[in-house]
Protein backbone atom coordinates (compact mmCIF):
# COMPACT_ATOMS: atom_id res chain seq x y z
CA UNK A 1 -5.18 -2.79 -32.81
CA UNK A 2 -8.78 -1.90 -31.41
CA UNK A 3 -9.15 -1.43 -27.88
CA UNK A 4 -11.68 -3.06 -25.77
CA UNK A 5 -14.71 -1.83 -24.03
CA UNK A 6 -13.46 -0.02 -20.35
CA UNK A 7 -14.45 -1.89 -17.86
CA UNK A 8 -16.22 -0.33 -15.07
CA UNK A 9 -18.12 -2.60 -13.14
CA UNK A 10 -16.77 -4.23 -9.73
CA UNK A 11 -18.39 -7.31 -10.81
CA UNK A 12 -15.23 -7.24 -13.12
CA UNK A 13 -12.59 -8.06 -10.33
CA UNK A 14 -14.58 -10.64 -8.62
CA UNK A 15 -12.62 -14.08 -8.14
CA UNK A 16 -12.45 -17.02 -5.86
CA UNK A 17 -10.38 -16.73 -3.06
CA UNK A 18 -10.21 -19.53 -0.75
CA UNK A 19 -9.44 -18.64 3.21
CA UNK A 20 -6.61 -21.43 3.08
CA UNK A 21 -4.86 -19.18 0.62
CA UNK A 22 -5.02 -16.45 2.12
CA UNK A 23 -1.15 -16.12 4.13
CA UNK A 24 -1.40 -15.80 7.95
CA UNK A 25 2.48 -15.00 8.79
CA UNK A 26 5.38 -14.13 6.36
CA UNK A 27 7.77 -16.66 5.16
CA UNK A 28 11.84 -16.91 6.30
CA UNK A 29 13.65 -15.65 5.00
CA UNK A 30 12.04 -12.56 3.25
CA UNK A 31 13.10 -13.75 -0.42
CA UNK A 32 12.48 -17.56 0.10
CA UNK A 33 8.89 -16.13 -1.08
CA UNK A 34 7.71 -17.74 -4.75
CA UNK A 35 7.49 -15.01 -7.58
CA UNK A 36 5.70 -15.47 -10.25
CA UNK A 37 7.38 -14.62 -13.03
CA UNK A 38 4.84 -12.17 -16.15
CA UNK A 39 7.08 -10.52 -17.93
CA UNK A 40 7.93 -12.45 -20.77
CA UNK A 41 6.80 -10.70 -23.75
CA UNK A 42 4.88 -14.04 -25.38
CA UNK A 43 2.57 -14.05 -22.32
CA UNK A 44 4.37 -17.38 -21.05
CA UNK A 45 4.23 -17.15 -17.42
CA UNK A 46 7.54 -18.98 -14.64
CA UNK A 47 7.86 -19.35 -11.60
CA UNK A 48 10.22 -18.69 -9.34
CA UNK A 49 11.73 -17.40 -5.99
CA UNK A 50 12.58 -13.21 -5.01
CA UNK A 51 15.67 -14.50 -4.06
CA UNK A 52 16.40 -14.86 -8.30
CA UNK A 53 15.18 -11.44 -8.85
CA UNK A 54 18.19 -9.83 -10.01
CA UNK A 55 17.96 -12.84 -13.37
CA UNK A 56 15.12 -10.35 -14.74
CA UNK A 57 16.90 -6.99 -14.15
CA UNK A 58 18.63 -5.48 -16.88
CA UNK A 59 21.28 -2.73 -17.28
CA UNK A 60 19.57 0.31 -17.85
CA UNK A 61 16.61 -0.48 -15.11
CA UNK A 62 15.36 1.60 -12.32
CA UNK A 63 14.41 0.05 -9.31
CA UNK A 64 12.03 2.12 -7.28
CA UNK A 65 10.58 1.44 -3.62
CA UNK A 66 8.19 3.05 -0.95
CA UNK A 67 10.65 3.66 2.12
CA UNK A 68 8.03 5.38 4.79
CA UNK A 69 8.08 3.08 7.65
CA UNK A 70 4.54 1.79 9.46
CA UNK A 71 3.54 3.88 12.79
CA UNK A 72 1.65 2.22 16.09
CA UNK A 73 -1.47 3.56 14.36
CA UNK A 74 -4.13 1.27 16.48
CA UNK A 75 -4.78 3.37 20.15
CA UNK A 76 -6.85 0.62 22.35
CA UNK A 77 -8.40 3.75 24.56
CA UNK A 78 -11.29 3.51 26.56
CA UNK A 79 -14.17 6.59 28.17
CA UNK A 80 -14.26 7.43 31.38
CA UNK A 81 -17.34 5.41 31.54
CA UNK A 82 -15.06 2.27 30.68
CA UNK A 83 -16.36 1.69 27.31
CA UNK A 84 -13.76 0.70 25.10
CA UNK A 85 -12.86 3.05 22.44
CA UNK A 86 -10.42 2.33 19.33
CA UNK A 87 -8.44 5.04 17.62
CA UNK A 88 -6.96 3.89 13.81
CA UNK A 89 -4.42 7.08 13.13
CA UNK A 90 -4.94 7.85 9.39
CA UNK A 91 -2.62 10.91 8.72
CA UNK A 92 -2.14 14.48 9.78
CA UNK A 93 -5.17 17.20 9.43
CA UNK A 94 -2.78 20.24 9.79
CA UNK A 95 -5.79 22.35 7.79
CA UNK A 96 -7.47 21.44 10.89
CA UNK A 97 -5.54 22.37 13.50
CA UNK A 98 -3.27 24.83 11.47
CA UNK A 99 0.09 25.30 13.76
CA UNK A 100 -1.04 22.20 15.90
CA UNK A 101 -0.67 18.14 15.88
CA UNK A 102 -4.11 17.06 14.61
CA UNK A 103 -4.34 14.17 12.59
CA UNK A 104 -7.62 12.32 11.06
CA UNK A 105 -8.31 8.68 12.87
CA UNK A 106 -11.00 6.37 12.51
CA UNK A 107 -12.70 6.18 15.52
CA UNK A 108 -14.82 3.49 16.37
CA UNK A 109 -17.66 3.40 17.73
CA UNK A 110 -17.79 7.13 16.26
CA UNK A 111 -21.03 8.13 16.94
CA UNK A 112 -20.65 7.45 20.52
CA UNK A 113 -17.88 9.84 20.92
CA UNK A 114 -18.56 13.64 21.41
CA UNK A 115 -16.56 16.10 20.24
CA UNK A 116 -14.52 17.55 22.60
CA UNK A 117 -14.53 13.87 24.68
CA UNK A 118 -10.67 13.08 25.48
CA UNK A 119 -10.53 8.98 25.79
CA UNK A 120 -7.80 7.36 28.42
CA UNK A 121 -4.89 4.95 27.43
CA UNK A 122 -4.68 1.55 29.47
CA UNK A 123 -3.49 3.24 32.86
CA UNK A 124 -6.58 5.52 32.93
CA UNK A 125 -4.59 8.55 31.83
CA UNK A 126 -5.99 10.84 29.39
CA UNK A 127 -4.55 10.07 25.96
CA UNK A 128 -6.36 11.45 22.98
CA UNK A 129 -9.39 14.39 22.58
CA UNK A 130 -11.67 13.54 19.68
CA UNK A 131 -12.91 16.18 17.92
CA UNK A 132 -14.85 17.47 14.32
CA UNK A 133 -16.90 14.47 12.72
CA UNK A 134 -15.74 14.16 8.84
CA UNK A 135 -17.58 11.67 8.41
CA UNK A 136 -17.88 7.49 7.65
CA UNK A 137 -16.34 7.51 11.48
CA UNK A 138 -13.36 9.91 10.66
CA UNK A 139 -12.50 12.18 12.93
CA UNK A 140 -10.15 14.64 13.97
CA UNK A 141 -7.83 13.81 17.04
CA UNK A 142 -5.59 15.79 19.09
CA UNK A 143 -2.99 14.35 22.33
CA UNK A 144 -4.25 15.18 25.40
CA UNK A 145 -0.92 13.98 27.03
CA UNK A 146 1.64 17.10 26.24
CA UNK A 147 3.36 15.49 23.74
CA UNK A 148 3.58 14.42 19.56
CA UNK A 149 0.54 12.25 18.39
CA UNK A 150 3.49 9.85 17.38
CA UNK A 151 5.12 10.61 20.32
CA UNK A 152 1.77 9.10 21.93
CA UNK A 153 1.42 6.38 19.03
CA UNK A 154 4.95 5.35 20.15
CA UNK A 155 4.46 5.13 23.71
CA UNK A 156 0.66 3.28 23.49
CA UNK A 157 0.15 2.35 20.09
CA UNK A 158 0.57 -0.92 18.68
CA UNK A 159 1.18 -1.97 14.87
CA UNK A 160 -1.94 -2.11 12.54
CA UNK A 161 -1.81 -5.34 11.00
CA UNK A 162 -4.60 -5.88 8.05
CA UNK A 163 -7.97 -7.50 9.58
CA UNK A 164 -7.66 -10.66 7.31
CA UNK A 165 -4.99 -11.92 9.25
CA UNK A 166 -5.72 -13.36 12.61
CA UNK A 167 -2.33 -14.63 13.49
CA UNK A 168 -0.53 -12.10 15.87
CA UNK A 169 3.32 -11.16 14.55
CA UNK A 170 6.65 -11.99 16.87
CA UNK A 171 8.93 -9.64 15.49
CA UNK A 172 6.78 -6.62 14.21
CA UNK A 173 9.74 -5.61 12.28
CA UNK A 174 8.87 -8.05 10.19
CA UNK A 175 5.56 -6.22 8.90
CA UNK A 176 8.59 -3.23 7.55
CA UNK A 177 10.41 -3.12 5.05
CA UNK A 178 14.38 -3.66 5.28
CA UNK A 179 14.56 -0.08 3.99
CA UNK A 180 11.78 1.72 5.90
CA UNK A 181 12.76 5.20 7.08
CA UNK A 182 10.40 7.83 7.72
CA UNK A 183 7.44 6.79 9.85
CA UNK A 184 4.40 7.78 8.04
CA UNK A 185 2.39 4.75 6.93
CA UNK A 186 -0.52 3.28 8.73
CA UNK A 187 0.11 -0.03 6.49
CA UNK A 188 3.25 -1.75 4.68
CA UNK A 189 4.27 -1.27 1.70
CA UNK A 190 3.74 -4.93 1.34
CA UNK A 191 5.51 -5.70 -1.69
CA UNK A 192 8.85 -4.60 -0.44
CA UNK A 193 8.52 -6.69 2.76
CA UNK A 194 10.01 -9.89 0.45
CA UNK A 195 12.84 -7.73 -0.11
CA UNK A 196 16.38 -8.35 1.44
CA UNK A 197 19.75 -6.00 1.15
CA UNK A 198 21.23 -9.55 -0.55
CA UNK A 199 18.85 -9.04 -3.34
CA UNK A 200 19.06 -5.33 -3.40
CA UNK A 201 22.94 -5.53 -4.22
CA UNK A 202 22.41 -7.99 -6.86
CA UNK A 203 20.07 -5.99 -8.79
CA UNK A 204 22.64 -3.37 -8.35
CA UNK A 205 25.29 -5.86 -9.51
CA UNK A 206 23.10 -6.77 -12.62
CA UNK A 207 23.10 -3.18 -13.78
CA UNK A 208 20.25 -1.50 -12.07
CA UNK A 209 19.98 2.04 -10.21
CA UNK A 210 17.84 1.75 -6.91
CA UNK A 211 15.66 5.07 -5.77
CA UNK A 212 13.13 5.51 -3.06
CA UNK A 213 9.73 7.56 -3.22
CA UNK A 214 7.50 8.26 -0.81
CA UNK A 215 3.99 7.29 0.09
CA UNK A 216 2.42 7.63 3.33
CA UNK A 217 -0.07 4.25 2.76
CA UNK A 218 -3.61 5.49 4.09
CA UNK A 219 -7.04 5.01 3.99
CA UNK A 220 -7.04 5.61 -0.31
CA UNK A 221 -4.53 2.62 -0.35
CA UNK A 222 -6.81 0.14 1.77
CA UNK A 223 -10.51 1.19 1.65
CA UNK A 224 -12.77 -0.85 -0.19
CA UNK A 225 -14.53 0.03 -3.53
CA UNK A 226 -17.98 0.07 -2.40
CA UNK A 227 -19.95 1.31 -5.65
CA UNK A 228 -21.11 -0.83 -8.69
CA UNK A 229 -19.65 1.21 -10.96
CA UNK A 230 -15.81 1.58 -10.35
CA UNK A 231 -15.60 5.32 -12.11
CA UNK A 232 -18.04 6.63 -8.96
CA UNK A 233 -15.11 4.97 -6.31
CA UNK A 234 -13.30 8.00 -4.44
CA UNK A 235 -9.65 7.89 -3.58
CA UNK A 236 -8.70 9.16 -0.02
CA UNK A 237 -5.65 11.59 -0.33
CA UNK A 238 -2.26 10.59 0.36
CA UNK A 239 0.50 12.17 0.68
CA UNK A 240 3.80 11.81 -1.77
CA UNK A 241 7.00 12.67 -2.80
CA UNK A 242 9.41 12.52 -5.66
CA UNK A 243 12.36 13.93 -5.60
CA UNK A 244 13.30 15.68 -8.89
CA UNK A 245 16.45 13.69 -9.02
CA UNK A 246 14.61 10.38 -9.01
CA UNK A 247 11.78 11.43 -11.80
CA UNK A 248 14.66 12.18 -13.56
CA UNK A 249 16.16 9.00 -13.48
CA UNK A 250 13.27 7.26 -14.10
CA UNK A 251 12.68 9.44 -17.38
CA UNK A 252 16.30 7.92 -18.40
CA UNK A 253 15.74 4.39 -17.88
CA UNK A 254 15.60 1.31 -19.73
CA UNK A 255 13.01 0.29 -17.66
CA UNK A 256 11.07 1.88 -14.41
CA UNK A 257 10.51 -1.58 -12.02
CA UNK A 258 8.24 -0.33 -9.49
CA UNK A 259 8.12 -2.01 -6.21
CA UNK A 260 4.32 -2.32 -5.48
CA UNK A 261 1.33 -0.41 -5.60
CA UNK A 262 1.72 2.83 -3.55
CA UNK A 263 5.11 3.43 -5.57
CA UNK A 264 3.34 3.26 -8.78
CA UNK A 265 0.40 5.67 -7.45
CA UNK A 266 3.92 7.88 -5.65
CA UNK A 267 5.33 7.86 -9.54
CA UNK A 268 2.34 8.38 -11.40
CA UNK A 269 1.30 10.85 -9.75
CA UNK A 270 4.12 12.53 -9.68
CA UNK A 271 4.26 12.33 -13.37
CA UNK A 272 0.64 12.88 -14.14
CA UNK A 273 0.17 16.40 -11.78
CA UNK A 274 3.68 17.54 -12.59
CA UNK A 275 4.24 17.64 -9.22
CA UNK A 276 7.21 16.62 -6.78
CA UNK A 277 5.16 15.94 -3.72
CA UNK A 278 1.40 16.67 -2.37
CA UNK A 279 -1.33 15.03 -1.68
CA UNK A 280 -2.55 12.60 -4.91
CA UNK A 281 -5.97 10.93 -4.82
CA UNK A 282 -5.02 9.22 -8.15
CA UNK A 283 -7.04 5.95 -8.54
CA UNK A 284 -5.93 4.31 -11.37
CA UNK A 285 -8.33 2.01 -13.57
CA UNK A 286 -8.08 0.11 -16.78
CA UNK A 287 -8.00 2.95 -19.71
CA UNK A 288 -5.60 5.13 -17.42
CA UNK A 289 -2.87 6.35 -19.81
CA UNK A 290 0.40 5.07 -18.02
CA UNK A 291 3.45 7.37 -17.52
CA UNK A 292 6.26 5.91 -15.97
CA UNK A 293 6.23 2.64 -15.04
CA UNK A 294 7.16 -0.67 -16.96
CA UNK A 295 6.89 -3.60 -14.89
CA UNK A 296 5.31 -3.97 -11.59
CA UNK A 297 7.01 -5.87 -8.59
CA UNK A 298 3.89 -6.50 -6.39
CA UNK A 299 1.71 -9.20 -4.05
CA UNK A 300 -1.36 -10.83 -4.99
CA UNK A 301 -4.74 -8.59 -4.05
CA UNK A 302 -8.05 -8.92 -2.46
CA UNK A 303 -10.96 -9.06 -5.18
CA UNK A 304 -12.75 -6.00 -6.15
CA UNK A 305 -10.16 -4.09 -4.03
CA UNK A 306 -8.66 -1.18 -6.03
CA UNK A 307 -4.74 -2.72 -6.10
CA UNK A 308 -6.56 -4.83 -8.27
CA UNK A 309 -8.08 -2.70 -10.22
CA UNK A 310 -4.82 -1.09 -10.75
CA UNK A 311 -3.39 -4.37 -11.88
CA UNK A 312 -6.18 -4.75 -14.09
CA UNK A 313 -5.04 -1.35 -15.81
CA UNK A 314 -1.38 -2.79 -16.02
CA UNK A 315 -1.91 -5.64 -17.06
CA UNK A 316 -4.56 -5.76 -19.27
CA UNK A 317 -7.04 -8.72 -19.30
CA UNK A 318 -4.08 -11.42 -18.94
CA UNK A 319 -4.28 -10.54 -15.19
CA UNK A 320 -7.17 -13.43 -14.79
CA UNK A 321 -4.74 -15.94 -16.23
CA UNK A 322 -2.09 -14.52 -14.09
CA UNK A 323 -4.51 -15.10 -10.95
CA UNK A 324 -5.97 -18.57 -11.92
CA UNK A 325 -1.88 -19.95 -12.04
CA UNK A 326 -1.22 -18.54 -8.80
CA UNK A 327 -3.97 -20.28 -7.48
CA UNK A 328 -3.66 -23.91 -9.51
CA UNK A 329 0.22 -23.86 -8.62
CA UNK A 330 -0.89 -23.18 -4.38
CA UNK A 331 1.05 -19.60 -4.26
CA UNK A 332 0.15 -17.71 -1.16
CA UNK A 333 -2.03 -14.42 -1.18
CA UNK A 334 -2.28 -11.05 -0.01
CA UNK A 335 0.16 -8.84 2.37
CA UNK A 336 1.94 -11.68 3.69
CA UNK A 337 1.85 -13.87 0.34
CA UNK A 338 3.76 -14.68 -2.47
CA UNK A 339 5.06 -12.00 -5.41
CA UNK A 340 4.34 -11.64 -8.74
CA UNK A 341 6.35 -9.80 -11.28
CA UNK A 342 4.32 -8.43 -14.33
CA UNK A 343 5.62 -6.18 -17.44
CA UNK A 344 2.89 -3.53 -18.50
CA UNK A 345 0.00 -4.30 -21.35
CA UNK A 346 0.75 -3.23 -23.95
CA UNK A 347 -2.71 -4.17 -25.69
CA UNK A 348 -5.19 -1.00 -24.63
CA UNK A 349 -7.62 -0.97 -21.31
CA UNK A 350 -8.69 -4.06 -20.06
């Protein structure tokens, strides 16, 4: 079969997104969320709930999820002068600060912050020194206070929660996954927030093996593709790991079910660089030549972001009709949203 044309321009992933559909706080419980079912091979699409996830596993399928756990990234500081100053931790800069505890932050306002200027927490105390400019308002940060940045982050910092939603969270557990362990996210992993240890067991029951990657979710997972042409779009690094043990499995299986975006980018990456953990800046785009993973467990996207971009590459052109039912049949969107459940395209780059 002859492939299509790559696509490259941003105009590409542009679609109509009403505010109303955009989900403000999370359903309960975590699998009474709808899942849209894409994985039948004839392109027919169902609908359904997470709770009935385990009908679609298989014996012989690995189940893989993103277990780092979301920090207090967001510092509300403030200069000695009062003005208010916000630190967005991003992830550690030990070539920076080689033996110490710096770690890259967006600071905003930036360019009103010296280098070498510590800001204050709430109390007036001196909390964090801002230092080198990296530029497009990253900079590197230090404690000022005696202790671990997420020492600090844990004492003053409060849960980033994305900017689209303006509804503040009761239970901030709630934006981490049942399974979250090691704290080194500045987002969720959202796609594993519909995911309960009732399901998990029944996917076990059905016949499949469940790993865990990691993927510390930064500024390459969230920051908008700002260039016409979607090739010229730089990832941020993040940093990853596979152990051997689970590449290994996932080489074995049936099928690799990946639970959301950063696990595929954890996974690919793993399997395109040949390595078991580092940093990847892997942004994946329609003509990318797929590794690992089969079908993709994941929420519904922001346009022209590059999760859907990624989609686009996994799911080929189909991804529009996938989109336009989610939207006819009143599904919910984005980190708090419905699921979808999509098996890989088969057909060439979208």
């Amino acid at each position: 079969m002859a492939q299509t044309a790559r696509v490259t321009s941003i105009d590409e992933f542009e679609y109509e997104l009403p505010d109303e559909r955009i989900a403000q706080s999370p359903v309960e419980p975590r699998d009474s969320a709808r899942l849209l079912d894409a994985t039948a091979p004839s392109g027919e699409l169902g609908h359904r709930h997470v709770r009935d996830l385990a009908e679609l596993i298989r014996p012989g399928d690995v189940i893989v999820a993103n277990d780092t756990r979301v920090i207090p990234a967001r510092l509300a500081l403030a200069k000695e002068t009062g003005g208010a100053v916000e630190v967005f931790l991003l992830n550690p800069a030990s070539e920076a600060d080689p033996g110490g505890d710096a770690w890259r932050a967006l600071v905003r306002p930036s360019r009103r912050v010296k280098p070498g200027t510590v800001v204050n927490d709430p109390s007036g105390a001196a909390a964090v020194e801002v230092g080198e400019d990296l530029g497009a308002g990253v900079r590197v940060v230090r404690p000022a206070t005696g202790e671990s940045m997420l020492e600090l982050a844990q004492r003053i910092g409060t849960v980033p929660l994305p900017p689209y939603i303006s509804e503040s969270l009761d239970d901030v557990e709630r934006y981490q996954t049942v399974y979250a362990n090691n704290e080194r996210s500045v987002a969720a992993p959202t796609a594993g927030l519909h995911l309960t240890p009732a399901v998990l067991d029944a996917c076990r029951d059905a016949g499949a093996q469940l790993h865990t990657v990691e993927l510390a979710v930064g500024l390459g997972t969230f920051r908008p593709i700002l260039v016409d042409d979607i090739s010229e779009h730089e990832m941020h690094g993040e940093q990853f790991l596979v152990a051997p043990e689970v590449l290994a499995a996932c080489r074995d299986a049936e099928r690799v079910i990946a639970i959301g975006t950063t696990t595929v980018r954890a996974l690919e990456s793993a399997a395109t660089f040949g390595l078991d953990e580092g940093t990847t800046e892997l942004f994946i785009s329609p003509g990318y030549d797929w590794k690992l993973v089969d079908v993709l467990f994941t929420n519904f996207h922001q346009p022209r972001s590059s999760l859907l971009v990624m989609l686009a590459s996994f799911a080929g052109p189909r991804w529009r009709d996938i989109y336009a039912a989610a939207l006819a049949e009143q599904y919910r969107f984005l980190s708090f949203g419905d699921a979808m459940i999509v098996g890989r395209s088969m057909m060439g780059p979208a």
